[in-house]
N, C-alpha and C. Protein backbone atom coordinates (compact mmCIF):
# COMPACT_ATOMS: atom_id res chain seq x y z
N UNK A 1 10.98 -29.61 28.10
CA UNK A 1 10.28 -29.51 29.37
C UNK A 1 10.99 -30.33 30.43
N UNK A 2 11.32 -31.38 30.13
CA UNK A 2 12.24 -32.31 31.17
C UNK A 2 13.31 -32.07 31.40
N UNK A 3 13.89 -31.18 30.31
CA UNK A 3 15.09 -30.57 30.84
C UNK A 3 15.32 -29.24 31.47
N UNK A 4 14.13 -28.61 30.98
CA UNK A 4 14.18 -27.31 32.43
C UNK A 4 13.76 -28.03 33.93
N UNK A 5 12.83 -29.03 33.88
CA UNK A 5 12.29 -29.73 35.07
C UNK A 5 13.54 -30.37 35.79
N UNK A 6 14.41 -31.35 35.05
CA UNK A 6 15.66 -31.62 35.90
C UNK A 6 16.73 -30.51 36.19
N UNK A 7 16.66 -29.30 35.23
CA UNK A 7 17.73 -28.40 36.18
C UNK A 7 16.83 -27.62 36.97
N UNK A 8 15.89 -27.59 37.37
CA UNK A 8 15.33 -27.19 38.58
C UNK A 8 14.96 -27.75 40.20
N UNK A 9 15.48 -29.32 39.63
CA UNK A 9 15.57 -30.10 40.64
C UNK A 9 17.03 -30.13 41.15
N UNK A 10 17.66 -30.77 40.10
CA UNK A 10 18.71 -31.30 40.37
C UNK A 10 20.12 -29.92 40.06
N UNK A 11 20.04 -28.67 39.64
CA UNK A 11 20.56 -27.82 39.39
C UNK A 11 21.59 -28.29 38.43
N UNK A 12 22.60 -27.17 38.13
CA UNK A 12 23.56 -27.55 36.84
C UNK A 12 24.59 -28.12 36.95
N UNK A 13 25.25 -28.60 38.05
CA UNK A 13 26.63 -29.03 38.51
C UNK A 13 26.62 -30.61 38.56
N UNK A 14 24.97 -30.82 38.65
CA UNK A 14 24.43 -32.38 38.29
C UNK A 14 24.08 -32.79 37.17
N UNK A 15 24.24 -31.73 36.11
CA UNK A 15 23.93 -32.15 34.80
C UNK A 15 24.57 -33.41 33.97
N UNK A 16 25.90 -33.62 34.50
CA UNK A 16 26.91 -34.59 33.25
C UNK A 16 26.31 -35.91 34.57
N UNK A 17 25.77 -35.93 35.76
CA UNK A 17 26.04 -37.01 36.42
C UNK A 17 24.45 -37.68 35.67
N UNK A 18 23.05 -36.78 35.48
CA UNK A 18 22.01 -36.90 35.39
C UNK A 18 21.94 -37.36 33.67
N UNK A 19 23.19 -37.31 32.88
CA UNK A 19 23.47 -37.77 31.70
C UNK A 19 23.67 -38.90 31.92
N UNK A 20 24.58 -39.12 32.42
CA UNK A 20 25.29 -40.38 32.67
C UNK A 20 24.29 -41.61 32.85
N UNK A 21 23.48 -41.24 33.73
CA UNK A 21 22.19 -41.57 34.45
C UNK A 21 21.27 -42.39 33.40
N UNK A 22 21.28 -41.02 32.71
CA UNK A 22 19.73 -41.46 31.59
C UNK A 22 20.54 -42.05 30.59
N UNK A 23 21.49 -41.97 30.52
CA UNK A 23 22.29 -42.83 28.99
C UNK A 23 22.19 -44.31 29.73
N UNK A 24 22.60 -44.64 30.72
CA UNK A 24 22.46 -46.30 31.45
C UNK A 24 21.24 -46.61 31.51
N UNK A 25 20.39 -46.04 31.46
CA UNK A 25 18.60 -46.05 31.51
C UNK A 25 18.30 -46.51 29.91
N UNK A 26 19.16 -45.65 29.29
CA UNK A 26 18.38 -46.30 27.75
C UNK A 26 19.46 -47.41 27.36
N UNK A 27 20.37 -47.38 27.89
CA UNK A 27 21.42 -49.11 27.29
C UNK A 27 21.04 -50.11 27.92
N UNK A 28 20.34 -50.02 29.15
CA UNK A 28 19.04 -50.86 30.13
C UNK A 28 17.86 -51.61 29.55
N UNK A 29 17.54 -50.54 28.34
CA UNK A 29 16.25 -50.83 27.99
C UNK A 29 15.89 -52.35 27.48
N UNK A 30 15.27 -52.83 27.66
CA UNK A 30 14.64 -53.92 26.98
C UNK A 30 14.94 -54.15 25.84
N UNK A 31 15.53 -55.60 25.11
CA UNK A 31 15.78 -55.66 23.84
C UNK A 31 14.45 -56.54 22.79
N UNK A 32 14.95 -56.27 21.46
CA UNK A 32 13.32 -56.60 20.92
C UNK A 32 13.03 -57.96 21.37
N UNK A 33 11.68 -58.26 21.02
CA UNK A 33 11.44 -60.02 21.47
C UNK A 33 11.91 -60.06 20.13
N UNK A 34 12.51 -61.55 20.71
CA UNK A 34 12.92 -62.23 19.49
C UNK A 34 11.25 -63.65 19.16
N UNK A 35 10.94 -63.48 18.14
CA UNK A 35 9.69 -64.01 17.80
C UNK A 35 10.35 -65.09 16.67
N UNK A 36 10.00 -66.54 16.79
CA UNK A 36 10.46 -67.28 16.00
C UNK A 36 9.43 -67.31 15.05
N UNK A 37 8.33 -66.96 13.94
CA UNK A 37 7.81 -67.26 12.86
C UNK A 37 8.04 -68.52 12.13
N UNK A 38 6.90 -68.92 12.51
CA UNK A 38 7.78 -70.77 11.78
C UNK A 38 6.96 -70.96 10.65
N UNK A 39 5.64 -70.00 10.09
CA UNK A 39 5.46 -70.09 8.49
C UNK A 39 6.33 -69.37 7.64
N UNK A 40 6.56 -70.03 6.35
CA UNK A 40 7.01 -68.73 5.33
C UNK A 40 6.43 -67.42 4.78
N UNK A 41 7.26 -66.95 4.18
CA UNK A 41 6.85 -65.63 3.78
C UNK A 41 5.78 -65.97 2.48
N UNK A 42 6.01 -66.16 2.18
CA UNK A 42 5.12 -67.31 1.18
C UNK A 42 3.77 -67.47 1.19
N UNK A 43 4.06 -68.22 2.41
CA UNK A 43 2.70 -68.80 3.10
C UNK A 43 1.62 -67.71 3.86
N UNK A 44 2.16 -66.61 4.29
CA UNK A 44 1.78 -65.55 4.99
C UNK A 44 1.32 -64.22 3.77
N UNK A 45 1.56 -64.62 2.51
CA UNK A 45 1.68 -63.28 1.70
C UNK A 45 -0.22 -64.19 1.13
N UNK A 46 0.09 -65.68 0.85
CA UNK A 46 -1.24 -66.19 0.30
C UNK A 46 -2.11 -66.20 1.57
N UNK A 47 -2.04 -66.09 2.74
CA UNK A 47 -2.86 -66.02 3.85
C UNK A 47 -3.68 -64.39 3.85
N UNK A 48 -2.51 -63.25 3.15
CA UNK A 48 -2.75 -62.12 3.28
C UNK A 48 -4.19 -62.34 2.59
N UNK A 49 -4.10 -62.46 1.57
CA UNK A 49 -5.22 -62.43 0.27
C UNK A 49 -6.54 -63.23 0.62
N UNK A 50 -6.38 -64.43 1.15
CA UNK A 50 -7.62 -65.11 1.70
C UNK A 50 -8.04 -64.39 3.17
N UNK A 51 -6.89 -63.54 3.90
CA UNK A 51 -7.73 -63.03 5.15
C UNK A 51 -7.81 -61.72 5.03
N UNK A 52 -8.21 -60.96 3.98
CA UNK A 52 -8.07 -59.41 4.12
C UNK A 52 -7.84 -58.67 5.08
N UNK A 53 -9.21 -59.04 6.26
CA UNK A 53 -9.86 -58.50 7.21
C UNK A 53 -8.58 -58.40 8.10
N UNK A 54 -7.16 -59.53 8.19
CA UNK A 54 -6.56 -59.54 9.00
C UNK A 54 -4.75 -59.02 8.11
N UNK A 55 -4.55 -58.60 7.38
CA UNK A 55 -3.63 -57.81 6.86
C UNK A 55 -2.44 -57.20 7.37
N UNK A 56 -3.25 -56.66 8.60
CA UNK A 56 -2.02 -55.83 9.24
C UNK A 56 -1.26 -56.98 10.31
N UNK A 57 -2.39 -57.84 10.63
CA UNK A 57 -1.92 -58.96 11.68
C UNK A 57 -0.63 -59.73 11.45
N UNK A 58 -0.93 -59.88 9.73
CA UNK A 58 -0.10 -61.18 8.85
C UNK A 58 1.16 -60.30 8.55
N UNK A 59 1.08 -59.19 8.37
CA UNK A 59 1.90 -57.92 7.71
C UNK A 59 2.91 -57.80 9.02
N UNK A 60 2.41 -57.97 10.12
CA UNK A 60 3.56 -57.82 11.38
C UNK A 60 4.38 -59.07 11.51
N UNK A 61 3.50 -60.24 11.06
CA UNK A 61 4.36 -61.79 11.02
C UNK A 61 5.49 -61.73 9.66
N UNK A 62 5.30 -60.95 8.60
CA UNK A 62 6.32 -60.98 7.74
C UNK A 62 7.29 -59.68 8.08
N UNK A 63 6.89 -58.59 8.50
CA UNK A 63 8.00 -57.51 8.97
C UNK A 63 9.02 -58.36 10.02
N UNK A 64 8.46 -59.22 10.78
CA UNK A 64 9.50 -59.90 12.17
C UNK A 64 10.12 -60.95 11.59
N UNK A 65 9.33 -61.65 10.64
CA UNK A 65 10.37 -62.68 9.78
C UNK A 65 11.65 -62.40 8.73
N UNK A 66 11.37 -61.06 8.33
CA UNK A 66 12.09 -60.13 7.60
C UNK A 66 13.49 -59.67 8.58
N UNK A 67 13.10 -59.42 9.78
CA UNK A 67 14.21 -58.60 10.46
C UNK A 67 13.77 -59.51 11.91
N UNK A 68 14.22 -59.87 12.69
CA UNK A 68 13.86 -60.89 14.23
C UNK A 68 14.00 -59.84 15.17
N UNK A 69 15.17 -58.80 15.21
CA UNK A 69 15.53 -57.90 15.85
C UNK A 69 14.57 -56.65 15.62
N UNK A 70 13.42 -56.42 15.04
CA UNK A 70 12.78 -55.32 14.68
C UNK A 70 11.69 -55.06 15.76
N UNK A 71 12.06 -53.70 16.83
CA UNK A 71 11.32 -53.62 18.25
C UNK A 71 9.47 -52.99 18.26
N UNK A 72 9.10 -53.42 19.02
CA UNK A 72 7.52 -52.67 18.28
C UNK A 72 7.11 -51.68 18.13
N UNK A 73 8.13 -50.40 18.50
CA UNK A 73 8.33 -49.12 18.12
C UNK A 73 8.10 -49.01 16.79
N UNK A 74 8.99 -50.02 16.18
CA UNK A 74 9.43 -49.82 14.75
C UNK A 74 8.26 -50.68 13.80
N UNK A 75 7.39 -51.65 14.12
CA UNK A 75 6.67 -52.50 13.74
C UNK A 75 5.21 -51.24 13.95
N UNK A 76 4.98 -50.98 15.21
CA UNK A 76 4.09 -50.18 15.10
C UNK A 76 3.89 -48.82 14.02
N UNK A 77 5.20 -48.52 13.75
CA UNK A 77 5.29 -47.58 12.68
C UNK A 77 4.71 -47.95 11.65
N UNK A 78 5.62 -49.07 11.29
CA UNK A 78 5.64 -49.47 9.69
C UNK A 78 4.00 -49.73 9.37
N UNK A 79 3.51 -50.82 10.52
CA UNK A 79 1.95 -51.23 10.04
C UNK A 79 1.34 -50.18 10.00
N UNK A 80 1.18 -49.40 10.98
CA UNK A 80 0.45 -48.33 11.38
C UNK A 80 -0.87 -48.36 12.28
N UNK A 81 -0.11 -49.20 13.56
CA UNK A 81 -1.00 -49.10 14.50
C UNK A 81 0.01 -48.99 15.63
N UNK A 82 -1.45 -48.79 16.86
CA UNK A 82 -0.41 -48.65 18.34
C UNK A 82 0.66 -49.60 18.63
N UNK A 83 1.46 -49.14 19.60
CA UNK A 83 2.39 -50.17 20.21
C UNK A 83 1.81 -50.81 20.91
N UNK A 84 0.39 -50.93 22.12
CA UNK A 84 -0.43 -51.85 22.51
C UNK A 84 -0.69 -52.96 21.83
N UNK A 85 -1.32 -52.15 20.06
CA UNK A 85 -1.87 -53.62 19.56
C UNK A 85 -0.87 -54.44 19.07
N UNK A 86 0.48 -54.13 18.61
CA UNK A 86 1.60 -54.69 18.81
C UNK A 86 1.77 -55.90 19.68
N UNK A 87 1.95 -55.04 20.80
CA UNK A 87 1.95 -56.05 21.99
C UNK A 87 0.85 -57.37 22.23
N UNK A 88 -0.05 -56.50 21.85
CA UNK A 88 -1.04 -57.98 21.69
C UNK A 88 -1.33 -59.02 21.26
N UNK A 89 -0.99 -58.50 19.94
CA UNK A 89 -0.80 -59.57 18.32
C UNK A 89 0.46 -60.70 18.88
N UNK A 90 1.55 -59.67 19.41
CA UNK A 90 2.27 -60.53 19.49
C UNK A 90 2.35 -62.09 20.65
N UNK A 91 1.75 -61.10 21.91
CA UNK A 91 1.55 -61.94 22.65
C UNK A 91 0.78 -63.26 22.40
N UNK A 92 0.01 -63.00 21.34
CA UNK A 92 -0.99 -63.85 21.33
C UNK A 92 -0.79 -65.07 19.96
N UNK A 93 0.18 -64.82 19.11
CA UNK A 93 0.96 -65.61 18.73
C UNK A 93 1.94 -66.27 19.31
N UNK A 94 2.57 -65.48 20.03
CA UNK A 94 4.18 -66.65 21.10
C UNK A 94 2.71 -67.50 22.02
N UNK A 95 1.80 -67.09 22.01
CA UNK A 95 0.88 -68.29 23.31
C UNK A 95 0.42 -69.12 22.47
N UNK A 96 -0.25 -69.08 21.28
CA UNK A 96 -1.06 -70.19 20.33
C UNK A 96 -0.66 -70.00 19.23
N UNK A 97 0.08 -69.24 18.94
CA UNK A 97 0.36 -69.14 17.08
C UNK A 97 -0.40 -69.01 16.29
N UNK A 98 -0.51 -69.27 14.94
CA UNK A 98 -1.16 -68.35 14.16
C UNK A 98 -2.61 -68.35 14.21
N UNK A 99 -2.90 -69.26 14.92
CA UNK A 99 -4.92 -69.71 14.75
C UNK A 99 -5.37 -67.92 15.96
N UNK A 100 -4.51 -67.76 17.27
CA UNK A 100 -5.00 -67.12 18.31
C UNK A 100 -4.62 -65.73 17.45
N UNK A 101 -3.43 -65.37 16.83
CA UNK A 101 -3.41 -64.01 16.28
C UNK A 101 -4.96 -63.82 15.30
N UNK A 102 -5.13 -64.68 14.75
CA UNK A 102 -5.88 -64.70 13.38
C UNK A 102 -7.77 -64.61 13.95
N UNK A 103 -7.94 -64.83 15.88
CA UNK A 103 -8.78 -64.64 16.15
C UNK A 103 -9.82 -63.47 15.94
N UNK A 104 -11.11 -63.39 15.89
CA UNK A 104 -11.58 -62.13 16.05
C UNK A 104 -11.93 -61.80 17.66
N UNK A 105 -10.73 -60.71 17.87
CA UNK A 105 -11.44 -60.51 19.30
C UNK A 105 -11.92 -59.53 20.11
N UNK A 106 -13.28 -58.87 18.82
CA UNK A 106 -13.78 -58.13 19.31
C UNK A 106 -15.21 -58.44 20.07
N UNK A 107 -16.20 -57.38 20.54
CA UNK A 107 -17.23 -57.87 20.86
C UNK A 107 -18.59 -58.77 20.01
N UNK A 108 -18.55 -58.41 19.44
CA UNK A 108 -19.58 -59.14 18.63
C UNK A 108 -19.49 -60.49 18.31
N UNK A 109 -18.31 -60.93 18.37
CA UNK A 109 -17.61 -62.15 17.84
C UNK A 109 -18.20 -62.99 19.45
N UNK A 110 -18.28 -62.40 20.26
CA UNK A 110 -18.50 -63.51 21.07
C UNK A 110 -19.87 -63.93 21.38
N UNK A 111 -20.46 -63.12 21.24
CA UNK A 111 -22.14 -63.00 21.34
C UNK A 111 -22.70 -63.97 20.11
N UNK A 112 -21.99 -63.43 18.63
CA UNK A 112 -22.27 -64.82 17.90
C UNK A 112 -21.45 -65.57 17.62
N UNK A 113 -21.92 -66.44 17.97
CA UNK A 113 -20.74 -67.86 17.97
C UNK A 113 -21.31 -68.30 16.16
N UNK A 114 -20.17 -69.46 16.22
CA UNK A 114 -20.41 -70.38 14.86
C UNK A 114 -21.39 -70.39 14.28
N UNK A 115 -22.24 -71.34 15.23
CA UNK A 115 -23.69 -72.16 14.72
C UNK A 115 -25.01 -70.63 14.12
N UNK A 116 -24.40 -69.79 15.61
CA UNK A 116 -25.64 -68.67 15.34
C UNK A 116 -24.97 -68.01 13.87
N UNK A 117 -23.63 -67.79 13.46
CA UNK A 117 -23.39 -67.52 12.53
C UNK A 117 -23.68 -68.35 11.01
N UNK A 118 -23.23 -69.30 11.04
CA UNK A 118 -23.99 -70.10 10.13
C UNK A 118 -25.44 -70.00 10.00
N UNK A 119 -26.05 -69.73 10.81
CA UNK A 119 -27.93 -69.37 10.54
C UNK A 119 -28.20 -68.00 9.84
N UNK A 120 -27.09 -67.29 10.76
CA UNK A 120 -27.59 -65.53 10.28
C UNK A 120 -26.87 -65.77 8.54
N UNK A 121 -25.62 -66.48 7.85
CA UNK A 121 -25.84 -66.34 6.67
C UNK A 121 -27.05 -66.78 5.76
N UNK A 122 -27.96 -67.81 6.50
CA UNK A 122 -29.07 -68.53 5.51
C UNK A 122 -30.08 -67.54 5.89
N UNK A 123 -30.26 -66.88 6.69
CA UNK A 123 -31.16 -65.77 7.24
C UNK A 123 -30.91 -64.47 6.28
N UNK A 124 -30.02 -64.34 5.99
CA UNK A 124 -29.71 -63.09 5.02
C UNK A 124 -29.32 -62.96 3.87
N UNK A 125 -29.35 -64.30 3.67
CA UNK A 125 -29.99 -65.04 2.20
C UNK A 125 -30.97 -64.57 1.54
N UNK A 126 -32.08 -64.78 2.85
CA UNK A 126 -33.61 -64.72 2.51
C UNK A 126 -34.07 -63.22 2.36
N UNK A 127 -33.39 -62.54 2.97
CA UNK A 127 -33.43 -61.05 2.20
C UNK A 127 -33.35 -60.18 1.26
N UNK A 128 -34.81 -59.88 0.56
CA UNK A 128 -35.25 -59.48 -0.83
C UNK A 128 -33.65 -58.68 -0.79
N UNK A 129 -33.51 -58.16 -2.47
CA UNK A 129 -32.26 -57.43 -2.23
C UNK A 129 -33.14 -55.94 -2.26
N UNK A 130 -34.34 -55.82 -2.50
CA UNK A 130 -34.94 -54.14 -2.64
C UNK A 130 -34.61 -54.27 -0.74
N UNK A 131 -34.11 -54.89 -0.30
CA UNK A 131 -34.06 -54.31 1.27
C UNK A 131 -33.10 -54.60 1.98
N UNK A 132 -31.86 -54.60 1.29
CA UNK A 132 -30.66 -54.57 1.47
C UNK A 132 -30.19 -53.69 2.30
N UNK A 133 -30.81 -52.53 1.90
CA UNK A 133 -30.44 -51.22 2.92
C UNK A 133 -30.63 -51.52 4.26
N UNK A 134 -31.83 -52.04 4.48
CA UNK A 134 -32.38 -52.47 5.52
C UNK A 134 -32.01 -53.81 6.73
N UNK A 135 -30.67 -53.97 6.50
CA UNK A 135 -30.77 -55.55 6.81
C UNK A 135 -30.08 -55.31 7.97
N UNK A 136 -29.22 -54.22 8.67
CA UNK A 136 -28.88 -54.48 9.76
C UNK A 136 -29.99 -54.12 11.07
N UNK A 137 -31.39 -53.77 10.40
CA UNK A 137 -32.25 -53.86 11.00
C UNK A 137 -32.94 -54.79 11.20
N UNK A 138 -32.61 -55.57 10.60
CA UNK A 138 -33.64 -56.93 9.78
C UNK A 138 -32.93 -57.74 11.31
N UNK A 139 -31.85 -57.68 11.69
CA UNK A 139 -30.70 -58.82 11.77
C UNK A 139 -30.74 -58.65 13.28
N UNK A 140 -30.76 -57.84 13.41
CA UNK A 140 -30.93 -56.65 15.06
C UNK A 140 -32.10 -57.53 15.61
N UNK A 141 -33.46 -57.36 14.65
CA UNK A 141 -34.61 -57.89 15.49
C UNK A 141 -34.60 -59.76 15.33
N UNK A 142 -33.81 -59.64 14.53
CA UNK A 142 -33.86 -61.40 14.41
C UNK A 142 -32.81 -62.16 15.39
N UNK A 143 -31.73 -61.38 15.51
CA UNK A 143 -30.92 -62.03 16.63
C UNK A 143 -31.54 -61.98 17.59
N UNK A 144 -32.57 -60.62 18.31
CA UNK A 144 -32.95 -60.36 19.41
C UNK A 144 -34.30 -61.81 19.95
N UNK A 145 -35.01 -61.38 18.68
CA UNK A 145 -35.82 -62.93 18.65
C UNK A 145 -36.18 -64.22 18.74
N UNK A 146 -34.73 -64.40 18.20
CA UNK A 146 -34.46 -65.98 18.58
C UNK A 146 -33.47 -66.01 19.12
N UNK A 147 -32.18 -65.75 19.64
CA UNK A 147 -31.59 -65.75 20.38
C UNK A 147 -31.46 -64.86 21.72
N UNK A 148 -32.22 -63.79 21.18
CA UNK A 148 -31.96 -63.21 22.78
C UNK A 148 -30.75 -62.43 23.25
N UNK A 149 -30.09 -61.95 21.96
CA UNK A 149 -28.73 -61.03 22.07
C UNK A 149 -29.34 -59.72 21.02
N UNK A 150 -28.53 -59.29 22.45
CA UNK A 150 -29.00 -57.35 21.24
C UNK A 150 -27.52 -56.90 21.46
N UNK A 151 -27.29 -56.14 20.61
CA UNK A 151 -25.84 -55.31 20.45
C UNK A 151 -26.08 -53.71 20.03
N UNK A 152 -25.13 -52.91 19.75
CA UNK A 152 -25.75 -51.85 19.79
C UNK A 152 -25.46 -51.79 17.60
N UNK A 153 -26.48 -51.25 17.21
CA UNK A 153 -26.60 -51.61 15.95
C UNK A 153 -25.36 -51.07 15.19
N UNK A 154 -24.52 -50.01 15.55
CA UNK A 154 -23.34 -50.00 14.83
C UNK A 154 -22.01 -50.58 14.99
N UNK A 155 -22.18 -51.39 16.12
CA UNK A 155 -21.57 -52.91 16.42
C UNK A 155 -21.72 -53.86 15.43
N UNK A 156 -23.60 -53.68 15.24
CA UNK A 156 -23.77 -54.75 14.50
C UNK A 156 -23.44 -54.80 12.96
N UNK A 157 -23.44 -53.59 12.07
CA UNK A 157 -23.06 -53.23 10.74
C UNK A 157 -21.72 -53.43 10.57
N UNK A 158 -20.90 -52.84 11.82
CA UNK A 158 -19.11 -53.12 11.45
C UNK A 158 -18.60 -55.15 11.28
N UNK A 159 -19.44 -55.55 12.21
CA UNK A 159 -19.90 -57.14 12.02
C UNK A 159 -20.23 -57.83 10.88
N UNK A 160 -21.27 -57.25 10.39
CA UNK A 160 -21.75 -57.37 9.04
C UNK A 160 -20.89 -57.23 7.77
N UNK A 161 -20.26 -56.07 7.84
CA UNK A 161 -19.19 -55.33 6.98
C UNK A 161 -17.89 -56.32 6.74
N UNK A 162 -17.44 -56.69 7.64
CA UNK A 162 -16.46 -57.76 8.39
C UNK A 162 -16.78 -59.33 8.11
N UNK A 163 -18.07 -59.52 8.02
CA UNK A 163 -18.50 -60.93 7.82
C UNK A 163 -18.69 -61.21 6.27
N UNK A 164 -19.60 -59.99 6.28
CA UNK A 164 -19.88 -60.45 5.09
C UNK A 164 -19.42 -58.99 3.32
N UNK A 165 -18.71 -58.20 3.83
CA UNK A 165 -17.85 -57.44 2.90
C UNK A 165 -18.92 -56.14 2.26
N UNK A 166 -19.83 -55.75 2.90
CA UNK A 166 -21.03 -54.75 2.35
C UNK A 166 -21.48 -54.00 3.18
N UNK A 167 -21.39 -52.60 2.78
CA UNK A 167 -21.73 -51.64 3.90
C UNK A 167 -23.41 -51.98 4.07
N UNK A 168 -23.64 -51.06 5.42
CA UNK A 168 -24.73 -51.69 5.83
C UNK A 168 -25.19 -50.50 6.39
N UNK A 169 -25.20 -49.26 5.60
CA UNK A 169 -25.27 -48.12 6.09
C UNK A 169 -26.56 -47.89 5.25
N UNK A 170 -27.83 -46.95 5.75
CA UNK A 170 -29.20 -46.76 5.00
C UNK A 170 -28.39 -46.15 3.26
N UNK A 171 -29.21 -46.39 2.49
CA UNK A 171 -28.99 -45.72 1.22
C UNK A 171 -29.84 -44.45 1.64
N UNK A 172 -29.90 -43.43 1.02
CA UNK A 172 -30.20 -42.29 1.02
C UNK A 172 -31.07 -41.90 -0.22
């Protein structure tokens, strides 16, 4: 498509100049960040296992320690996510290192903080297990209650799922 579009602009006698062109455009391009990783591979493979939830995060810190030159084209492949979240992860390690990658930073995470988290595990403690099914309902009206935060409830199950490793979907 871009190449019927430039010989309709630029016709055919401009073709080798409009090469020329786009070949200096891609030897232009931006080269990979170079990301210094200052844990070991080691250290990042036993981090894998204690942080499940964060896998692909830790998995991009050993692909760049593996290769320094590896661009997020190629990182986004391998993990198998966007080149955005690429960009993000990374950014957010070269600013704080491993504590800011390892953040959760989605919505829910901010609404409950620590302390309210530490309560909602002794709170869902106290939940018979015949109503297990039931608990991201349970949790919905209890945050709303005493704290005064509502979320939308399949916010709140992927939270749950994430916190505490158990679907939270009705049994049937």
């Amino acid at each position: 498509m871009m190449h019927k579009l430039y010989l309709y602009f630029f016709g055919r006698r401009c073709k080798t100049v409009a090469y020329i062109y786009i070949h200096a455009l891609l030897l232009l391009m931006a080269k990979p960040l170079n990301i210094d990783v200052t844990e070991s591979v080691k250290e990042l493979r036993a981090l894998q296992k204690k942080e499940p939830s964060r896998y692909k995060r830790i998995q991009m810190l050993i692909l760049i320690k593996d290769d320094r030159n590896k661009g997020k084209l190629k990182l986004a492949a391998e993990i198998g996510v966007s080149v955005k979240t690429i960009q993000k992860w990374r950014q957010h390690y070269i600013e704080c290192g491993l504590s800011k990658l390892l953040e959760d930073d989605r919505g829910a995470s901010g609404k409950i903080t620590a302390d309210i988290h530490g309560k909602l595990v002794h709170f869902i403690s106290t939940i018979p297990h015949a109503q297990k099914h039931r608990r991201a309902e349970k949790v919905e009206a209890w945050l709303h209650d005493n704290f005064y935060i509502s979320m939308k409830r399949g916010t709140l199950r992927r939270y749950l799922h994430r916190q505490f490793g158990q679907s939270q979907k009705r049994a049937y």
